[in-house]
Protein backbone atom coordinates (compact mmCIF):
# COMPACT_ATOMS: atom_id res chain seq x y z
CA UNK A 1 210.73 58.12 221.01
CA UNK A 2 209.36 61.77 221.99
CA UNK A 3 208.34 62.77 218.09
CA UNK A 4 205.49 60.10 217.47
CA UNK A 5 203.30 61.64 215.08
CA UNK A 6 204.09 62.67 211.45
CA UNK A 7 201.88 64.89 208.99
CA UNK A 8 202.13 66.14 205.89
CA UNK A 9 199.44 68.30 203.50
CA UNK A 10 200.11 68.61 200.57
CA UNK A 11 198.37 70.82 197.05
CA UNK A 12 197.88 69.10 193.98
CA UNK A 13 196.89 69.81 190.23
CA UNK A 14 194.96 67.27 188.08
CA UNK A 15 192.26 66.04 186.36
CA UNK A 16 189.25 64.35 188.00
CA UNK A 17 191.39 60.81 189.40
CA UNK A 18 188.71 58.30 190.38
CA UNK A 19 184.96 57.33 188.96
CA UNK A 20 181.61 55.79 190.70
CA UNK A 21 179.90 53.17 189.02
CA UNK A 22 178.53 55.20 185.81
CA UNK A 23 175.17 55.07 183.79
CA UNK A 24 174.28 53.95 180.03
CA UNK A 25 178.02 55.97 178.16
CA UNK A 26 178.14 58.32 181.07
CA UNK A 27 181.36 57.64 183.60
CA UNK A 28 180.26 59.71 186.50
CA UNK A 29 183.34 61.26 188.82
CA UNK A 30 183.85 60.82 192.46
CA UNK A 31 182.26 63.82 194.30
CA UNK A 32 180.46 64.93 197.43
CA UNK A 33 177.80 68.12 197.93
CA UNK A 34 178.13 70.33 200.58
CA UNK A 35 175.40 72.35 202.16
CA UNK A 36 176.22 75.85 200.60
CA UNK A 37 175.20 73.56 197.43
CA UNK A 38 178.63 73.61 195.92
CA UNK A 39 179.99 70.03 194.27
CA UNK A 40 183.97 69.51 195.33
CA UNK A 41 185.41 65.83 193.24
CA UNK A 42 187.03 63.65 195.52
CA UNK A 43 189.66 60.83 195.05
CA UNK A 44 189.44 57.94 197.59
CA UNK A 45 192.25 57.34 200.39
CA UNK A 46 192.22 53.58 198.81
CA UNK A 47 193.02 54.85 195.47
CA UNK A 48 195.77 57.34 196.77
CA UNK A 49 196.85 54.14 198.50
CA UNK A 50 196.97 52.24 195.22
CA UNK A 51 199.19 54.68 193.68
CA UNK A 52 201.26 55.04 196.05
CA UNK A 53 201.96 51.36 196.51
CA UNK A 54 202.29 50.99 192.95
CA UNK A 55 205.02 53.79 192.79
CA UNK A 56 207.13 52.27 195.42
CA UNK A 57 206.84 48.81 193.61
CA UNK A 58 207.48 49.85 190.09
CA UNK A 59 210.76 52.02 191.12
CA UNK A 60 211.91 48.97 192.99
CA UNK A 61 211.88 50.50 196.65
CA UNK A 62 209.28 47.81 197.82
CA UNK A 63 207.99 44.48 196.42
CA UNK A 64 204.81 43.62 196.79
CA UNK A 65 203.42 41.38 199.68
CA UNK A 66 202.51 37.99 199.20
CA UNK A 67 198.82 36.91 198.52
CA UNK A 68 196.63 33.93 198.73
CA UNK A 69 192.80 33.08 198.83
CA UNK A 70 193.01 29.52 200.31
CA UNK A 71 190.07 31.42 203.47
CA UNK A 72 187.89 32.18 200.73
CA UNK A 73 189.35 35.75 200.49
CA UNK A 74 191.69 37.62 198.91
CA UNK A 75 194.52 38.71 201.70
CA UNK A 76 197.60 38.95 202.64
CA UNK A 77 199.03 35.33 203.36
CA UNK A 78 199.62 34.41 207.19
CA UNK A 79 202.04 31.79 206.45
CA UNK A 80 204.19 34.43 204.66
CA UNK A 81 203.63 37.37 207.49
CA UNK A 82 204.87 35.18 209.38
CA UNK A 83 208.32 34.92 207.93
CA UNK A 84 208.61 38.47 206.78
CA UNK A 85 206.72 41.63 207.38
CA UNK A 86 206.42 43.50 204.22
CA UNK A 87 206.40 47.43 204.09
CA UNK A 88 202.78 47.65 202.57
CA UNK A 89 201.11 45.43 205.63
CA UNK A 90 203.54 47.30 207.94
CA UNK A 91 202.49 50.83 206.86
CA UNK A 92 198.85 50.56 205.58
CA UNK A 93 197.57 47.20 207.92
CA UNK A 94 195.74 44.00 207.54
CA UNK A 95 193.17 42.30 208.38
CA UNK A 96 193.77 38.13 208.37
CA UNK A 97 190.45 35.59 208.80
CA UNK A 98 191.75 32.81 210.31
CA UNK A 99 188.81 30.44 209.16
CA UNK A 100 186.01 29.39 210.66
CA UNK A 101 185.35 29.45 214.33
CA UNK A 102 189.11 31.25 214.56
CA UNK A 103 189.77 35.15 215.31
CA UNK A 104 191.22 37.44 212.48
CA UNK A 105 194.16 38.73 213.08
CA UNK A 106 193.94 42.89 212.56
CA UNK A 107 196.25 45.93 212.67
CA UNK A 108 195.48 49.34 211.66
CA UNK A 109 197.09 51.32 209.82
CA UNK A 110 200.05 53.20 210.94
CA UNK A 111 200.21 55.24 207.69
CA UNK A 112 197.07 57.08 207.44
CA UNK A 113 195.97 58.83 203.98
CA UNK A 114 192.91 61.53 203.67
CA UNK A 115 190.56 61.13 200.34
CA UNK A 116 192.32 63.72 198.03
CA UNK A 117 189.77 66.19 198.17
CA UNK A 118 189.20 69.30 195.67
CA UNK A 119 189.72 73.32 196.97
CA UNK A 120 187.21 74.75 193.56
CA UNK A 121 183.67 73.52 193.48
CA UNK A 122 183.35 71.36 190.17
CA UNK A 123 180.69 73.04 187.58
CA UNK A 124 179.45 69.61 185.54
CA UNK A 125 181.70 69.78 183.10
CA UNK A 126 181.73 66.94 180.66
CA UNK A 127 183.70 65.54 177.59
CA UNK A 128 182.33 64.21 174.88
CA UNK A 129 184.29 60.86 173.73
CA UNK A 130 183.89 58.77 170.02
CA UNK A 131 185.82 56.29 168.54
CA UNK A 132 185.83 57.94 165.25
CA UNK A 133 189.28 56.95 164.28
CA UNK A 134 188.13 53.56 164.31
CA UNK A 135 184.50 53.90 162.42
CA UNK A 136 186.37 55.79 159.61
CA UNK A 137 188.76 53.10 159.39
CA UNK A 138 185.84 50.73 158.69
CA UNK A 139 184.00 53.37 156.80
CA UNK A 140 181.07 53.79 159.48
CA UNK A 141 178.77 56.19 159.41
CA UNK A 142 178.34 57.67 163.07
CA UNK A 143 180.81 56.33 165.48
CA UNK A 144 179.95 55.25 169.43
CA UNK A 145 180.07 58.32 171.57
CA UNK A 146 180.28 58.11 175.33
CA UNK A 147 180.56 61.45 178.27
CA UNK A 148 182.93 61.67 180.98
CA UNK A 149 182.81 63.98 183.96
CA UNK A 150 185.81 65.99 183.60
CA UNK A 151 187.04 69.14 185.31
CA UNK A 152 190.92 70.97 186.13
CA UNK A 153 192.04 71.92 189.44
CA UNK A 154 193.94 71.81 192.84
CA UNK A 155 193.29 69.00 195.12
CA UNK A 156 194.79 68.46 198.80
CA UNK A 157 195.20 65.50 200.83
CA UNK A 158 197.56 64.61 204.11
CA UNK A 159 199.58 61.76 205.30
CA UNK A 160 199.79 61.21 208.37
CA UNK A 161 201.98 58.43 210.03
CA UNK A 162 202.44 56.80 213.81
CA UNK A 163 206.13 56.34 213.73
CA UNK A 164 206.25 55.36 217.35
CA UNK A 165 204.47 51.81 215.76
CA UNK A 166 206.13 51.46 212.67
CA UNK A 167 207.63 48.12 212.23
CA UNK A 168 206.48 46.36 215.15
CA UNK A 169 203.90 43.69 215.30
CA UNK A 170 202.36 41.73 218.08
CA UNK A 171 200.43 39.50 215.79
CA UNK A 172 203.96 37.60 213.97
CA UNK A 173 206.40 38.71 216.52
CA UNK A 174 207.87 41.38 214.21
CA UNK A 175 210.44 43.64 215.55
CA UNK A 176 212.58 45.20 212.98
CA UNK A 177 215.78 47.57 212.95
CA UNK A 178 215.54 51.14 213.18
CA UNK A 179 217.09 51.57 210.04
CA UNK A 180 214.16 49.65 208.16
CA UNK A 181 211.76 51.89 209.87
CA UNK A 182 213.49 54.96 209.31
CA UNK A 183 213.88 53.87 205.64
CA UNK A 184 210.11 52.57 205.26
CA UNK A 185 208.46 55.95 205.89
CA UNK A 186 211.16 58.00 203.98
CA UNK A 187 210.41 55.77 200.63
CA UNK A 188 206.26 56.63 201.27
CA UNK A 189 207.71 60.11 201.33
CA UNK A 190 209.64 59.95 198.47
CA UNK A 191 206.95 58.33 196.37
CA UNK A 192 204.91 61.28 197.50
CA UNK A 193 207.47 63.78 195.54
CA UNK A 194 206.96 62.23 192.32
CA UNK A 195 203.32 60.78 192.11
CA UNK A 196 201.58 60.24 189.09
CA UNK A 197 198.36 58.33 188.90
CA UNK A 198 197.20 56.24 185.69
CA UNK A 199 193.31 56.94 185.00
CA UNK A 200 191.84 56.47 181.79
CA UNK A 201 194.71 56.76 179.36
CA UNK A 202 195.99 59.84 181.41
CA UNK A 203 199.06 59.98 183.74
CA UNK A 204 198.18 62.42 186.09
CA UNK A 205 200.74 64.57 187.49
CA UNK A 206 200.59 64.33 191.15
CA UNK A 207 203.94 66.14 192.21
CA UNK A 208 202.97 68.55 195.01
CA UNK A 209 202.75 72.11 194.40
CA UNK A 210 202.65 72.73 197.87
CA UNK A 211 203.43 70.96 201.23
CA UNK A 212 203.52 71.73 204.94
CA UNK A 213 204.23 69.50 207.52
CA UNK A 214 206.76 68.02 210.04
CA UNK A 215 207.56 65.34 212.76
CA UNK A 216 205.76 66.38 216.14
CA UNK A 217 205.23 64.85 219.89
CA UNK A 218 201.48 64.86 219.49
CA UNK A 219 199.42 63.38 216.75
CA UNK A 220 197.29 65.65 214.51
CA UNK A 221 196.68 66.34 211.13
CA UNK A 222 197.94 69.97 212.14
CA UNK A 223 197.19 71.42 208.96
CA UNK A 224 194.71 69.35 207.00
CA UNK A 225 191.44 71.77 207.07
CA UNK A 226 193.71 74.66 207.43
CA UNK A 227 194.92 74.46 204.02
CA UNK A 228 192.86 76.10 201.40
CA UNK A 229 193.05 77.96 198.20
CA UNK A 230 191.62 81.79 197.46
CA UNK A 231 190.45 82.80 193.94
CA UNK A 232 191.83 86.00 192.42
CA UNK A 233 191.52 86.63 188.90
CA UNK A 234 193.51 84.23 186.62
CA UNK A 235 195.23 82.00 189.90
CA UNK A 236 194.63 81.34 193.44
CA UNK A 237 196.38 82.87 196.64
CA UNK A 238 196.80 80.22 199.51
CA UNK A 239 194.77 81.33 202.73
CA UNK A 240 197.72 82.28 204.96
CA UNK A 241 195.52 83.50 207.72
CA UNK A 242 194.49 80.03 208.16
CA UNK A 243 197.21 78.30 208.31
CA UNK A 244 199.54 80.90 210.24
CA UNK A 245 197.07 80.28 213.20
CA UNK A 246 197.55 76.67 213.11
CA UNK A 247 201.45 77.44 213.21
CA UNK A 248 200.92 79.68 216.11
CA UNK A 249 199.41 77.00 218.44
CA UNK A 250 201.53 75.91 220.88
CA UNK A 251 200.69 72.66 222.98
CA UNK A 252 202.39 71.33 226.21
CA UNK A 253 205.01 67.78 226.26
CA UNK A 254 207.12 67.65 229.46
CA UNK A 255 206.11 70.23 230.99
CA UNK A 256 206.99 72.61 227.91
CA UNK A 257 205.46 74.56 225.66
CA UNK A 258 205.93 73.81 222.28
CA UNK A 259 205.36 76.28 218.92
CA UNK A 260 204.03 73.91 216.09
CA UNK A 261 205.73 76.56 213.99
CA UNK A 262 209.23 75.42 214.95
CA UNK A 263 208.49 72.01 213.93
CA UNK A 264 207.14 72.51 210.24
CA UNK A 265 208.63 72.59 207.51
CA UNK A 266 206.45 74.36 203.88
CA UNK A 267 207.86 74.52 200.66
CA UNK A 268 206.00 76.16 198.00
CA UNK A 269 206.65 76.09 193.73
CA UNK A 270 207.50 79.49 192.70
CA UNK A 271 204.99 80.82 189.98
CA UNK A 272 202.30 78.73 190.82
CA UNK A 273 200.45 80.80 193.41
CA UNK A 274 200.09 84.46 194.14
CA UNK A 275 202.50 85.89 196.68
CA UNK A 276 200.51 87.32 199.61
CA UNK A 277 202.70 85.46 202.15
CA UNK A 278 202.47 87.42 205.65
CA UNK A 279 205.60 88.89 206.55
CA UNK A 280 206.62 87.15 209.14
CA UNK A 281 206.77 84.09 207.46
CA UNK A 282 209.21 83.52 204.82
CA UNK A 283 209.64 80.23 202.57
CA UNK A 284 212.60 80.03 200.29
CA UNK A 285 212.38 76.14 199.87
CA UNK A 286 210.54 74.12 196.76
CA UNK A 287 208.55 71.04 198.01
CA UNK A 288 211.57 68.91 197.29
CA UNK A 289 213.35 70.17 199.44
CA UNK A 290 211.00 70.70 202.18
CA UNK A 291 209.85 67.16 202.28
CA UNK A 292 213.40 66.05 202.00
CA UNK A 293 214.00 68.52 205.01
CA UNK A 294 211.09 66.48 206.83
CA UNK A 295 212.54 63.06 206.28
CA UNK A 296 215.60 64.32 208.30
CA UNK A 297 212.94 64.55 210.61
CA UNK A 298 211.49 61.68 210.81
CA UNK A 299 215.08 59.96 210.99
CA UNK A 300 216.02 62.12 214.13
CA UNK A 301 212.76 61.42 215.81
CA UNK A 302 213.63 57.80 215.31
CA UNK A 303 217.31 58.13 216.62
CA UNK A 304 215.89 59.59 219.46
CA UNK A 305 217.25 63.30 218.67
């Protein structure tokens, strides 16, 4: 296999998507401070994770893997990795304890997730929840009241994936067909074009507004802290500049050069941001199709083309 390394960014637009432990009737968001003193929200890779798995499993593309606590944690069972070798400990790892005075049994991850992170700095906004449907029910004066950290905007996160060590396992002797592989990292794909994530009563759209990515011989999150949003007015332009020099680059396999830009693949929903695209660089496809042009990709990398 020459094309190991799979990436794909990709723009978002939701509602805050994951909470820290809160205080008294305040639910506090997931967010980190930088040192310019601006506050971005932040959804965990493990909660990305969780939705994604949960996707997959509900739309019947996977099943999920068998689990037991008989080591005094909750894991994945051994006895049952050892018959089969299910997509989610494939793709996202394990770690098995063997017991006392035995070695766990690891493997990392082959399908690697960013925390969703936000492009606008969040502003404290809060909303202000009662139950005052139910206290006028029972003809209550004053009904509970609680806050929530809220906020609306565009979030990005990548995927990144090590197809050359997809499927195989030294631990259990796994070994499987190309065509499982191949098929493994096309469903994560897919479950990446229509993501939602449940939060609080909300379904949050998570269907990418953006994407750019591709199927390369090196291994790098090409365009992970290249992508980023500029404010103008009412909407936001994406920072070309940026990301045209990461397409530019051009890095060496067998004795060639090769142009990252001739491996990517960026498809962009019409309307959503303003059109300042340089140009020499023209994009005619929606995300759809671009990540559906990038799991043709990933099925020629594996087929050796």
């Amino acid at each position: 296999m020459n094309k190991k390394g799979l990436t794909i960014t990709y723009i978002v637009k939701a509602f805050p998507l994951n909470y820290d432990e809160g205080y008294g009737n305040v639910s506090i968001a997931k967010k980190v401070h930088r040192g310019s003193g601006e506050t971005y929200l932040f959804t965990s890779r493990q909660a990305l994770r969780y939705s994604l798995v949960n996707w997959l499993v509900e739309h019947k593309f996977w099943e999920f893997a068998t689990l037991s606590s008989k080591e005094g944690v909750i894991q994945y069972d051994p006895r049952s990795l050892e018959r089969e070798f299910p997509p989610e400990a494939d793709l996202f790892g394990y770690m098995i304890t063997g017991g006392r005075g035995r070695q766990a049994k690891t493997r990392s991850a082959v399908a690697k997730l960013t925390h969703l992170i936000s492009l606008e700095p969040w502003y404290g906004d809060q909303e202000l929840l009662t139950n005052k449907n139910f206290a006028d029910r029972l003809g209550k004066e004053g009904p509970d009241m609680a806050n929530i950290e809220t906020g609306y905007g565009y979030y990005k996160y990548t995927l990144s994936v090590d197809l050359d060590k997809v499927g195989e396992d030294s631990n259990f002797s796994h070994s499987l067909p190309v065509e499982e592989r191949i098929k493994r990292v096309c469903d994560l794909i897919e479950a990446t074009k229509f993501l939602y994530r449940d939060i609080r009563g909300r379904r949050e759209d998570l269907k990418p507004m953006f994407v750019i990515g591709g199927v390369y011989h090196i291994k790098s999150p090409f365009f992970h802290n290249a992508v980023g949003l500029n404010p103008k007015g009412s909407k936001f332009s994406i920072n070309w500049e940026a990301i045209k020099q990461v397409l530019d680059v051009k890095y060496k396999f067998n004795n060639e050069e090769i142009m990252v830009k001739n491996l990517t693949s960026i498809g962009i929903q019409k309307g959503e941001f303003l059109d300042n695209l340089p140009d020499d660089l023209q994009i005619e496809k929606s995300p759809y199709e671009a990540l559906e042009e990038i799991k043709g990709k990933v099925k020629n990398a594996f087929m050796g083309e």
